[in-house]
Structures are given as C-alpha cells and as structure tokens.
N, C-alpha and C. Protein backbone atom coordinates (compact mmCIF):
# COMPACT_ATOMS: atom_id res chain seq x y z
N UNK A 1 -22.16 40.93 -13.86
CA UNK A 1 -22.80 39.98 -14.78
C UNK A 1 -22.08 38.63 -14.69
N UNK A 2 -22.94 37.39 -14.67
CA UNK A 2 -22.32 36.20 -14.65
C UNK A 2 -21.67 35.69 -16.01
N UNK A 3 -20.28 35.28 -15.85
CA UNK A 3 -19.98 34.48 -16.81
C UNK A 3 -20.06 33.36 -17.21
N UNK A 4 -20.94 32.71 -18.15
CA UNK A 4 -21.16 31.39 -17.62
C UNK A 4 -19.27 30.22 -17.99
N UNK A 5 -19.29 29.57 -16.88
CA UNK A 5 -17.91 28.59 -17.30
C UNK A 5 -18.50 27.12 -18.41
N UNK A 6 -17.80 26.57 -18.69
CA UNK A 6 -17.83 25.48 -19.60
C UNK A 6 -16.85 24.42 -18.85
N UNK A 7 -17.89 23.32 -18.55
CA UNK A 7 -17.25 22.31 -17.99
C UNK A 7 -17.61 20.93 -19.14
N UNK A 8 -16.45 20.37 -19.43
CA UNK A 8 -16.15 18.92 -19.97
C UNK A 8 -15.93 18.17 -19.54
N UNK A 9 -16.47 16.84 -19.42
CA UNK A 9 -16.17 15.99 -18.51
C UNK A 9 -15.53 14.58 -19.93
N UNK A 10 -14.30 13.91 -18.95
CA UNK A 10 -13.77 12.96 -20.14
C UNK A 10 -14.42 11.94 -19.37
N UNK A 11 -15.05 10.72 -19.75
CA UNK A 11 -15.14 9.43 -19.55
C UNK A 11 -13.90 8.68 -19.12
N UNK A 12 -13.76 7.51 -18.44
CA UNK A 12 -13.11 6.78 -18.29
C UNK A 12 -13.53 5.30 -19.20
N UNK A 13 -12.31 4.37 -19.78
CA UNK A 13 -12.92 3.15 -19.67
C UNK A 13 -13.77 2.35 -19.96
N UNK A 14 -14.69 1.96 -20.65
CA UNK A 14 -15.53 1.27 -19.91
C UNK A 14 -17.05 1.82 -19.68
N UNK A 15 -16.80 3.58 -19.84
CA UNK A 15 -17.99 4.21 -19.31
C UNK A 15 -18.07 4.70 -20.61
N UNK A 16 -19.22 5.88 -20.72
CA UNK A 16 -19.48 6.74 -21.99
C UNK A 16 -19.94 8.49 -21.33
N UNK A 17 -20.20 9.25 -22.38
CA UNK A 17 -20.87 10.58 -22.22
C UNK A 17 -21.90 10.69 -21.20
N UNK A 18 -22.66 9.53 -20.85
CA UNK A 18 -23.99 9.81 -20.13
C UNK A 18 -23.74 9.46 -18.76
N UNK A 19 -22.18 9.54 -18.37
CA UNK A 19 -21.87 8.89 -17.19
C UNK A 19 -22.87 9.55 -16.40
N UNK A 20 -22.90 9.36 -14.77
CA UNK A 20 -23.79 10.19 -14.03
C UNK A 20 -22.79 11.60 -13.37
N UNK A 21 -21.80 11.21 -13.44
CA UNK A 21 -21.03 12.07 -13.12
C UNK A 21 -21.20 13.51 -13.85
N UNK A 22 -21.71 13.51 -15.03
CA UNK A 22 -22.36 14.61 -15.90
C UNK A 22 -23.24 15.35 -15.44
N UNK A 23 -24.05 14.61 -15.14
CA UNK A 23 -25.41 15.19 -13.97
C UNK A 23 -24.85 15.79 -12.80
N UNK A 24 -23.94 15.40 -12.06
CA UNK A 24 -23.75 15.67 -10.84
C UNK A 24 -23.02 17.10 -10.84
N UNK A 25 -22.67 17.03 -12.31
CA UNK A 25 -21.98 18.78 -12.37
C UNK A 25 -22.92 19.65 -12.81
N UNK A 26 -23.81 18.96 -13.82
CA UNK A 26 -24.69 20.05 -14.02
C UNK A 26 -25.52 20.58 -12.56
N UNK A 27 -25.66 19.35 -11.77
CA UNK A 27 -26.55 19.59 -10.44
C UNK A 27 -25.93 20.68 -9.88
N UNK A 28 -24.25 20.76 -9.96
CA UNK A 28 -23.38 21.47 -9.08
C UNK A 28 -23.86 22.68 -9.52
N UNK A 29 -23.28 22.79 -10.39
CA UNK A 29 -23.02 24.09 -11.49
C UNK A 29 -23.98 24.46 -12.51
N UNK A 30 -25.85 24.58 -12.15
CA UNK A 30 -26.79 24.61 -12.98
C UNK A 30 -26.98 25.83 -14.20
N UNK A 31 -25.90 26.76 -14.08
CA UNK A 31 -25.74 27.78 -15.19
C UNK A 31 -24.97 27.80 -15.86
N UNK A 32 -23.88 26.72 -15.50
CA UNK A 32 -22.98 26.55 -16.21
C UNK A 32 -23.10 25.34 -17.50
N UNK A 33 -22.35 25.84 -18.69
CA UNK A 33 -22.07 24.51 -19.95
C UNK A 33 -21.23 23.77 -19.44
N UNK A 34 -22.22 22.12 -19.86
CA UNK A 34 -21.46 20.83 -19.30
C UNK A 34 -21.47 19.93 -20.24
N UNK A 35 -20.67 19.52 -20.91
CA UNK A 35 -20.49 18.65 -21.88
C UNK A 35 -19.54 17.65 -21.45
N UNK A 36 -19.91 16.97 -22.50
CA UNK A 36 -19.28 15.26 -22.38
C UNK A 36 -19.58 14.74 -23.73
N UNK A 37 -18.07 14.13 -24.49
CA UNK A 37 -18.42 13.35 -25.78
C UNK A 37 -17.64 11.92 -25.42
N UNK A 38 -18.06 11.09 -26.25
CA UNK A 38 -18.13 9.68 -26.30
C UNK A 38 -16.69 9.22 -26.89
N UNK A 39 -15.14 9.06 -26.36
CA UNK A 39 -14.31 9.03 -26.86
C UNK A 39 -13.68 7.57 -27.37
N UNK A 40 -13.00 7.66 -28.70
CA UNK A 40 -12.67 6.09 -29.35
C UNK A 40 -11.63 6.12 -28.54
N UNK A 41 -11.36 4.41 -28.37
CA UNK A 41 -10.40 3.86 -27.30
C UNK A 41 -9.15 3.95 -27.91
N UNK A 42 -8.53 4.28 -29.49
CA UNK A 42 -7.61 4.99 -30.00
C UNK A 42 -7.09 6.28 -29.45
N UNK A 43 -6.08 6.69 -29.43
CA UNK A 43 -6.05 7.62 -28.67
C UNK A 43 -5.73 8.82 -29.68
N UNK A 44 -4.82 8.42 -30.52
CA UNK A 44 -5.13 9.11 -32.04
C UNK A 44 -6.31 10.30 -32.44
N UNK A 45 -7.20 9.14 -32.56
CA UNK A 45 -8.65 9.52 -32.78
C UNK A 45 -9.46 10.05 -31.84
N UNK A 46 -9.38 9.26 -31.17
CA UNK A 46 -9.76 10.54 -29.74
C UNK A 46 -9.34 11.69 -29.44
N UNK A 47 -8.20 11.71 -29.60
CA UNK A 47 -7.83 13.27 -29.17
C UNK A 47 -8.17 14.41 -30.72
N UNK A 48 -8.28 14.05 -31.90
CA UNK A 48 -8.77 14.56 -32.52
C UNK A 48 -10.43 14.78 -32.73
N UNK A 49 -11.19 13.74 -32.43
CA UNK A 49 -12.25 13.94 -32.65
C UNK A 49 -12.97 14.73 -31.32
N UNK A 50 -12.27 14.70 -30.37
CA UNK A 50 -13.19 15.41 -29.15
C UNK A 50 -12.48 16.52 -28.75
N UNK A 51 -11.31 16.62 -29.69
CA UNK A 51 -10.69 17.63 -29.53
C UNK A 51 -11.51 18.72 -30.62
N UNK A 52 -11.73 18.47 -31.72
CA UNK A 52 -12.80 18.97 -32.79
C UNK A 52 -14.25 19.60 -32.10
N UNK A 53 -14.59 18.71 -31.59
CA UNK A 53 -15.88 18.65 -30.60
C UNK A 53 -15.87 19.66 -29.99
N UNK A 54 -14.70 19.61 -29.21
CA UNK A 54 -14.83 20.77 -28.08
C UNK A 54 -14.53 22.17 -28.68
N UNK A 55 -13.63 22.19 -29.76
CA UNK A 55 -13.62 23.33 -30.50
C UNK A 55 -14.82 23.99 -31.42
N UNK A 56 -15.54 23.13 -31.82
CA UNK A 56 -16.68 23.62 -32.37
C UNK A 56 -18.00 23.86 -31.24
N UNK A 57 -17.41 23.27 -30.31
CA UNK A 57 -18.81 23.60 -28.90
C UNK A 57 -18.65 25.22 -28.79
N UNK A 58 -16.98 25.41 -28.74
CA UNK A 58 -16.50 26.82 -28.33
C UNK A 58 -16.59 28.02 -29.25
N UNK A 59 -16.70 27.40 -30.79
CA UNK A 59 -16.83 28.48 -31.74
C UNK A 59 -18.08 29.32 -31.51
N UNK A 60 -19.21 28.90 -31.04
CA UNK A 60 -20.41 29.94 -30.93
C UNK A 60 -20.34 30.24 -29.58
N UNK A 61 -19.74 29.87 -29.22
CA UNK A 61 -20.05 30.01 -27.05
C UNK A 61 -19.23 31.32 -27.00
N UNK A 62 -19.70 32.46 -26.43
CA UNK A 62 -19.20 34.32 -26.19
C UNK A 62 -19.37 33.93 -25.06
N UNK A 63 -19.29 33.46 -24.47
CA UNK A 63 -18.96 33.29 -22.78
C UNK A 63 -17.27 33.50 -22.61
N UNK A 64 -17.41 34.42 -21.47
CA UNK A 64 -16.27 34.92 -21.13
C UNK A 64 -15.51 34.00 -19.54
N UNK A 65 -16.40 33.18 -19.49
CA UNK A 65 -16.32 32.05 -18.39
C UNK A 65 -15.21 31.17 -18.92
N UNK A 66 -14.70 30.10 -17.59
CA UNK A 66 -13.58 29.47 -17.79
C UNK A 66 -14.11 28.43 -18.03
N UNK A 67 -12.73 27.53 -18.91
CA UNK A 67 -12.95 26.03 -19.46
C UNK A 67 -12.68 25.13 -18.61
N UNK A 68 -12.95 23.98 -18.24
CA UNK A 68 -12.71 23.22 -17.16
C UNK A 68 -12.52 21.50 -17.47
N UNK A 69 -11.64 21.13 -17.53
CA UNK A 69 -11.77 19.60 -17.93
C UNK A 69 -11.98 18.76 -16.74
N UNK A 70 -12.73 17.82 -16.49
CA UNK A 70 -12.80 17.32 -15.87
C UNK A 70 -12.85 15.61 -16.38
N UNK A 71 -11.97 14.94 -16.00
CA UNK A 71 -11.48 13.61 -16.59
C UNK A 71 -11.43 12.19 -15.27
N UNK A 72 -11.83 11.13 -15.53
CA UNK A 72 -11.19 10.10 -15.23
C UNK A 72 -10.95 8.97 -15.22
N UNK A 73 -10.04 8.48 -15.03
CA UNK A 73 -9.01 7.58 -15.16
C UNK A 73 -8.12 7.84 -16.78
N UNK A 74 -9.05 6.47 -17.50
CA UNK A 74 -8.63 6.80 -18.62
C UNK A 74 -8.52 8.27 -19.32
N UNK A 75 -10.38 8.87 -19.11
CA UNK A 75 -10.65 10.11 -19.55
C UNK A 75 -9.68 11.53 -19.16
N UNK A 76 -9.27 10.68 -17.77
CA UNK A 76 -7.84 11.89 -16.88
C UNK A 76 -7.31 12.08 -18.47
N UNK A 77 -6.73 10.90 -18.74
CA UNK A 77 -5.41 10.94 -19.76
C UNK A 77 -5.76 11.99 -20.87
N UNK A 78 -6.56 11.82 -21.68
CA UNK A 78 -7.36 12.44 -22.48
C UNK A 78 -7.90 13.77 -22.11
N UNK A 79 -8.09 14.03 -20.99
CA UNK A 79 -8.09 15.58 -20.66
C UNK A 79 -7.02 16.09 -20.33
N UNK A 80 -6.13 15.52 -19.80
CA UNK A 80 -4.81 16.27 -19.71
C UNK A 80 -4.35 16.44 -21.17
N UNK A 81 -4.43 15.72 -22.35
CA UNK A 81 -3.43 16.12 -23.10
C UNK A 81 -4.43 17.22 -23.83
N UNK A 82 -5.41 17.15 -23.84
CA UNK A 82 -6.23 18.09 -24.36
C UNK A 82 -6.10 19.30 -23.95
N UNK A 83 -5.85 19.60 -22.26
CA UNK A 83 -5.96 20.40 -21.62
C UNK A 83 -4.64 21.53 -22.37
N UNK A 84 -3.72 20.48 -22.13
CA UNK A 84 -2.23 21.11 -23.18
C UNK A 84 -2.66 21.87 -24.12
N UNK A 85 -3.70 21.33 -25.00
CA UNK A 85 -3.65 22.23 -26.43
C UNK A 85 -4.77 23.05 -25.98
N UNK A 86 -6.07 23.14 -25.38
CA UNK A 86 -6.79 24.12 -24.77
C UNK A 86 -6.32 25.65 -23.95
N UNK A 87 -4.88 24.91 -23.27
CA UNK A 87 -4.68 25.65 -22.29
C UNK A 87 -5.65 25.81 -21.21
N UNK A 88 -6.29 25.06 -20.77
CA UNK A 88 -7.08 24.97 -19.37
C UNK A 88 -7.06 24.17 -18.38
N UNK A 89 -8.20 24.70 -16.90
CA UNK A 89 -7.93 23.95 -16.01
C UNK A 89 -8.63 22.43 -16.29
N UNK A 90 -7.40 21.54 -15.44
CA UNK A 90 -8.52 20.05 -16.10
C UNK A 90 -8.01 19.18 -14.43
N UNK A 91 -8.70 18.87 -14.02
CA UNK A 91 -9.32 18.05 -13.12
C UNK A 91 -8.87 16.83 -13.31
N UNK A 92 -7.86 15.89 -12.87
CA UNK A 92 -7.55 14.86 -13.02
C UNK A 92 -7.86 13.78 -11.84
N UNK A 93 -8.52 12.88 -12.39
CA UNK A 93 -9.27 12.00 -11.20
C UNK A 93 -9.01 10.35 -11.68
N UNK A 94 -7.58 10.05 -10.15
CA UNK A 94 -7.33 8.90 -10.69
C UNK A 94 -6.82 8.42 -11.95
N UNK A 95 -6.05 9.36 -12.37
CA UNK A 95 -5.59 9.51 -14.00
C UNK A 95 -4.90 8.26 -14.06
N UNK A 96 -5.10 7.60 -15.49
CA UNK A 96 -4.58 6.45 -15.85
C UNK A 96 -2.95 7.60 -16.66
N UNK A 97 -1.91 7.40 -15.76
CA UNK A 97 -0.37 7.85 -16.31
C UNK A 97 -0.04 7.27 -17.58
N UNK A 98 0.30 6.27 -17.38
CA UNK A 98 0.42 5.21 -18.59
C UNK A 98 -0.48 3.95 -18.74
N UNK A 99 -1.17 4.29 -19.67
CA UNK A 99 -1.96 3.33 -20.19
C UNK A 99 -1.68 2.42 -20.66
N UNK A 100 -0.60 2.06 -20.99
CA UNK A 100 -0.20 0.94 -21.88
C UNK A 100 -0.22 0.07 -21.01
N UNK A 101 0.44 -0.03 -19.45
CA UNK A 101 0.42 -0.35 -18.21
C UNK A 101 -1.24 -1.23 -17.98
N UNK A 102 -2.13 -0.93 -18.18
CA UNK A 102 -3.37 -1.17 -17.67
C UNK A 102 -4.53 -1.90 -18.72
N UNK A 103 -4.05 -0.70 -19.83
CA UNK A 103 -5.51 -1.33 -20.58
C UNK A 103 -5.37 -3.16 -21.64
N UNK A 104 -4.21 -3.29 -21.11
CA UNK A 104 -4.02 -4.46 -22.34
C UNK A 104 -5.06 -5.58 -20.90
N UNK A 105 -4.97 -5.29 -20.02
CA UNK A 105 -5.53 -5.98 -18.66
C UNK A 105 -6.97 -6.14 -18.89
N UNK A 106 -7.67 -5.40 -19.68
CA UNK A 106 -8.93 -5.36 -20.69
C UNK A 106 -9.61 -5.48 -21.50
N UNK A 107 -8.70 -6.17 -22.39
CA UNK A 107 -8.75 -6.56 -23.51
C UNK A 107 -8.90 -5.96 -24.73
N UNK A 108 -7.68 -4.46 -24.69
CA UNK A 108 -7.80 -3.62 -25.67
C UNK A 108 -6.66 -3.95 -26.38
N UNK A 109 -6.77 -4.36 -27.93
CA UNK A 109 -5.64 -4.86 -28.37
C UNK A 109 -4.47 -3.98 -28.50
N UNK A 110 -3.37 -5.01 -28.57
CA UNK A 110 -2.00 -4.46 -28.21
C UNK A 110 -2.08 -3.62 -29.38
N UNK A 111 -1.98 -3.35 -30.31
CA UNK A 111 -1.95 -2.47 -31.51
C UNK A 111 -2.45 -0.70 -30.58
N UNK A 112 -3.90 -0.74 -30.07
CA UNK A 112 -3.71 0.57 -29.61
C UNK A 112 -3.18 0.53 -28.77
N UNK A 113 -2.98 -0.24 -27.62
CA UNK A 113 -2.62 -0.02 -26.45
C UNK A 113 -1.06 0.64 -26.34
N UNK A 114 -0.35 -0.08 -27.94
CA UNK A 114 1.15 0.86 -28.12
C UNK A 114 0.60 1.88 -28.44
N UNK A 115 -0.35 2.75 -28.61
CA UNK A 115 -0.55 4.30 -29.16
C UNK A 115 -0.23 4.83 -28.35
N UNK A 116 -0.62 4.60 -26.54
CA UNK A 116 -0.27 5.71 -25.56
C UNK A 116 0.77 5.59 -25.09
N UNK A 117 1.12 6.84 -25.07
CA UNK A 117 2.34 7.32 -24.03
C UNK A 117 2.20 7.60 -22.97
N UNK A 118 2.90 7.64 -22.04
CA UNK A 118 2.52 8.43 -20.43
C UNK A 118 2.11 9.86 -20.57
N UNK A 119 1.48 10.13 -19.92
CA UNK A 119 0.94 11.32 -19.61
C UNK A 119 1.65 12.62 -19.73
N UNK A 120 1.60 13.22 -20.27
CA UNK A 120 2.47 14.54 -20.41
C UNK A 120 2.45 15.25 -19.12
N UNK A 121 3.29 15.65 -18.49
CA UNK A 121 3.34 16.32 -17.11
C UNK A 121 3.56 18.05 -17.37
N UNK A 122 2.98 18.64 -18.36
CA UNK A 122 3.23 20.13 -18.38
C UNK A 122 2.24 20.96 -17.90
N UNK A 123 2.55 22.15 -17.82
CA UNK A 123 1.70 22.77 -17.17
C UNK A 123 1.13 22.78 -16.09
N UNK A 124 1.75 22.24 -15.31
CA UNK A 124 0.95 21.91 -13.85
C UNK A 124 0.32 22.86 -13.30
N UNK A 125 0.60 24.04 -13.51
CA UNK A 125 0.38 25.28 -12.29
C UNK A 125 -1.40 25.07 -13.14
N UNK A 126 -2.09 24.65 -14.14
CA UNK A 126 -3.47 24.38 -14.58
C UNK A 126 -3.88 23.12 -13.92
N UNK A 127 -2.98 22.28 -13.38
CA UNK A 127 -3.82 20.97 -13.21
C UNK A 127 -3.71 20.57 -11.43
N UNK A 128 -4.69 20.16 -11.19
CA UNK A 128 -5.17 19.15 -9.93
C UNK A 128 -5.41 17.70 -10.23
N UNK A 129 -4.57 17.03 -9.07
CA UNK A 129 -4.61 15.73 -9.66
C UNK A 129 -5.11 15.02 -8.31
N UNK A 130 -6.46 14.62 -8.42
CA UNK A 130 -7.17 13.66 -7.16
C UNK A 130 -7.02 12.21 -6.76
N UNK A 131 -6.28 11.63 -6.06
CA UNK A 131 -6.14 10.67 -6.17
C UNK A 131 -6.02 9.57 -4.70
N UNK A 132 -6.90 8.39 -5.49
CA UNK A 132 -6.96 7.47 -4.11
C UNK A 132 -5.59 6.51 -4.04
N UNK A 133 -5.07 6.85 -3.39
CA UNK A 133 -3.40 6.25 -2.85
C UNK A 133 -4.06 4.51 -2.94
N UNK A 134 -5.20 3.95 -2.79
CA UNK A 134 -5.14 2.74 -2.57
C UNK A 134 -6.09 2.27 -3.67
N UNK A 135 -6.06 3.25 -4.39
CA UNK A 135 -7.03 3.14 -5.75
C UNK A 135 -6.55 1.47 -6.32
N UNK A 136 -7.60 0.87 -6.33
CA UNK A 136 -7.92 -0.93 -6.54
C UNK A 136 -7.67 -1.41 -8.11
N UNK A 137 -7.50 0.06 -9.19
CA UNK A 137 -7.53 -0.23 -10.67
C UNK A 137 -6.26 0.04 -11.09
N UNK A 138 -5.72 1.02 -10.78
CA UNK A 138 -4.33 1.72 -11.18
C UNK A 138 -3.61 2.00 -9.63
N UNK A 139 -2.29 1.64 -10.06
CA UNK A 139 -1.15 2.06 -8.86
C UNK A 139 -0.41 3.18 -9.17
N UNK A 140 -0.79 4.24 -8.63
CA UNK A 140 -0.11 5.43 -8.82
C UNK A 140 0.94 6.12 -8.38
N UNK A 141 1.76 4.54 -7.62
CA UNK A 141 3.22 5.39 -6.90
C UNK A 141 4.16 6.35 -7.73
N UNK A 142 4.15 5.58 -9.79
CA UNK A 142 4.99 6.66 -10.45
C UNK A 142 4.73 7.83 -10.48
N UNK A 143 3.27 7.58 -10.78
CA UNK A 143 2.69 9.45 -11.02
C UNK A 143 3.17 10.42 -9.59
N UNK A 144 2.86 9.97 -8.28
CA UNK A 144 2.86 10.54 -7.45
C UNK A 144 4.16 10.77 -7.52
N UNK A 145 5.27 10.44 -7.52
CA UNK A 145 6.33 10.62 -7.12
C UNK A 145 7.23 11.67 -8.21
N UNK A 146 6.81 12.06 -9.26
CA UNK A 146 6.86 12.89 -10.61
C UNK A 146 5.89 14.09 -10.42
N UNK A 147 5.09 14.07 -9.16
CA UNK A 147 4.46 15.49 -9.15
C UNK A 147 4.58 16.09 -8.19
N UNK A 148 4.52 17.38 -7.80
CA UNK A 148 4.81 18.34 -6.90
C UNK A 148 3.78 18.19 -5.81
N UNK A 149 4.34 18.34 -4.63
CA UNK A 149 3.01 17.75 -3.65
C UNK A 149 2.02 18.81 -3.90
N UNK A 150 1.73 20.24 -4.28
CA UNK A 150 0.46 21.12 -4.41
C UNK A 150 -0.35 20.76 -5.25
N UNK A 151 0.09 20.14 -6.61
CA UNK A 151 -0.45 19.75 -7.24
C UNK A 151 -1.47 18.30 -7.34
N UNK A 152 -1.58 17.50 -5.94
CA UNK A 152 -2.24 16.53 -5.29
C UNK A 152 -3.08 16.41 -4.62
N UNK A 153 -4.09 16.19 -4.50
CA UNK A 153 -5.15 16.03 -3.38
C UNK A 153 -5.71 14.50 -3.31
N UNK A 154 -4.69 13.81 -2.04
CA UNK A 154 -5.22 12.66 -2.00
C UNK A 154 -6.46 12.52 -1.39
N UNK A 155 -6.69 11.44 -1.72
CA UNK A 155 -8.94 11.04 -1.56
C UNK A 155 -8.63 9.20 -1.12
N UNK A 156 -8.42 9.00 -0.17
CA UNK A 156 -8.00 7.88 0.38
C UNK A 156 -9.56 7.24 0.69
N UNK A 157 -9.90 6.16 0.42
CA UNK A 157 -11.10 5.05 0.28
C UNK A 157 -12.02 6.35 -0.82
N UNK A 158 -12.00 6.73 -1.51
CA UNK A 158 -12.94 7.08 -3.08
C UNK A 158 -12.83 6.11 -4.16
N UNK A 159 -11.84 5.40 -4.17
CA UNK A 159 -12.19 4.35 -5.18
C UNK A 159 -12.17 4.80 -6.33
N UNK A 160 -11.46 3.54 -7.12
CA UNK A 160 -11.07 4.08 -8.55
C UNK A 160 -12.31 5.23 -9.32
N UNK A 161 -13.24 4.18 -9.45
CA UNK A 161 -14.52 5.54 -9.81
C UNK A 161 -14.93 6.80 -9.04
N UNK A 162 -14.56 7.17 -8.35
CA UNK A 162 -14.67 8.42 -7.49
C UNK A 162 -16.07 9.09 -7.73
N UNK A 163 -16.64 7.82 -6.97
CA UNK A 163 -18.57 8.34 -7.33
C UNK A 163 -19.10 8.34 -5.82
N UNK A 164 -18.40 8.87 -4.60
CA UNK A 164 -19.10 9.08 -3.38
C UNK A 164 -18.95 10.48 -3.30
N UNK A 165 -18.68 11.15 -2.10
CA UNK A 165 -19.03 12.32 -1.68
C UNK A 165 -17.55 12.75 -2.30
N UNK A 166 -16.67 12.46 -2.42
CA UNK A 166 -15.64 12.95 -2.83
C UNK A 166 -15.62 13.76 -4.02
N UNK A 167 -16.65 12.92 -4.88
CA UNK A 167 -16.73 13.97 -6.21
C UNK A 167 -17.30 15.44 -5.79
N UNK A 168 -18.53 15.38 -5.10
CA UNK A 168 -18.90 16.61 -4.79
C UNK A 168 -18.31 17.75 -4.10
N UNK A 169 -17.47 16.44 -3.23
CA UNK A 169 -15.90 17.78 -2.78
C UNK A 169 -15.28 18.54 -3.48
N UNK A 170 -14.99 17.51 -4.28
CA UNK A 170 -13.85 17.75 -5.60
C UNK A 170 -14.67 19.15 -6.43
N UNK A 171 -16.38 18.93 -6.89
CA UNK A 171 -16.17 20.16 -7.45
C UNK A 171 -16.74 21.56 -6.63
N UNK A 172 -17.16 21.13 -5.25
CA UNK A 172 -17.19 22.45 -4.07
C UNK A 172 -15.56 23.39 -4.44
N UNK A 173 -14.66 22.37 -4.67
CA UNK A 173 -13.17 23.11 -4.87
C UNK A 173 -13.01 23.39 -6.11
N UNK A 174 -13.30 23.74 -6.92
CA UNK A 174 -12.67 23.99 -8.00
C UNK A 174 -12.13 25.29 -8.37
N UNK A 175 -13.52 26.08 -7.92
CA UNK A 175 -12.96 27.59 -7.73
C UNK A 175 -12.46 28.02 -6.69
C-alpha cells in the first residue's frame, strides 16, 4: 500500500506560496501532499505561524509517508529551522546562512533583519544542501566550508532561483 509523503515547500524572498515551484512538485509527485504557506519576513513570526500551519496540516493527515521540506534561499532558512523542530528531511536550495548578511540589501528594516541568526547547522545526517558555487544573490563560501562535503550537492550555473532542470533533478533525488 502507498504511503502518501507530505511535501512543504518554503518560499524565498520576494516570492510567495503560489511560487511555480509548487506545481513542479505536485507535477513530480502527483499523490503526494504539497503545501506551501505565505511566510512574514519576521522570522519570529514566521517560524511560529507556519510552524502552526504545518502542524495543524499534520493533525488530520494518517499518512504514514515522509515529511519533506523543501526551501529556498530565504525559505532554505526557515525550513531548516523548522526542520529542527519537525525532525525531517528538508531540502536546502541556495540557503540564505545568515540573513542579516543579505536582506538589509532589500530593504528589510534593520529592526528584523537583527532577528536572524545564522542558520543552525544540526542534524545534518536529515539535510541536503544544493548549491550554485557562483550563485549571483548570496556567497556561500561560509556555509560551504562549515559543512561536510556529503551533505552538498553543488548545481554550478542554476542560479540563485534554481528554476531550470536542476530543480527537477533535485527532486528525481530525493528518495
């Protein structure tokens, strides 16, 4: 009997829930639950409110299938720390490490932009981290050099948004 899995996808940035990248998993994975919520650029609040979200998606779901985060950039950040309190696999694509680093470059005021911290690095043996070495938005020499090479799969010309064939690589691999 199939189990169906539950895939979440975090936004990055800039983007929202209806990214297309949503579609492209449901396309992948058409029996599987695919969700995506709309996260505040607080990080506070975000991690509570879609952290809520995803817990109440899960309270009626008897699926014996796995949870899957799938995040990026910003949304990386936000699924990794989520992933922590989930305990699941989460997909990190182009993860924004430290945000504080980037988003003031956007015009997110300094007030949240002190909310984030760098990225929590636990749990690795759950996480994959995809990343374009020449990625044009974020420079990821710290992250790389703080993670274990298994835990990497570089994607060299995918581009910060990782919306070519690479994504579809990315989720041919997951299982």
């Amino acid at each position: 009997m199939y189990q169906q899995n539950t895939f979440v996808y975090f936004h990055g940035y800039g983007s929202d829930s209806k990214s297309d990248k949503v579609d492209r998993i449901k396309k992948m994975f058409p029996n599987d639950k695919v969700i995506a919520f709309d996260a505040n650029i607080d990080p506070i609040i975000a991690k509570s409110e879609v952290g809520d979200k995803i817990f109440n998606e899960l309270v009626d779901d008897h699926s014996e299938g796995k949870l899957i985060f799938i995040g990026t950039s910003l949304g990386a950040w936000l699924a990794n720390e989520l992933s922590n309190e989930f305990e699941c696999l989460a997909i990190l694509i182009n993860p924004s490490y430290m945000p504080r680093l980037t988003l003031g470059n956007y015009g997110v005021p300094k007030d949240i932009v002190d909310k984030y911290a760098p990225m929590l690095l636990s749990d690795l043996n759950r996480k994959r981290f995809y990343i374009d070495p020449n990625d044009e938005v974020i420079d990821h020499t710290k992250l790389l050099s703080l993670l274990p090479e298994n835990n990497i799969i570089l994607t060299p010309n995918a581009g910060h948004r990782f919306n070519g064939k690479e994504f579809e690589e990315m989720l041919k691999n997951i299982f």
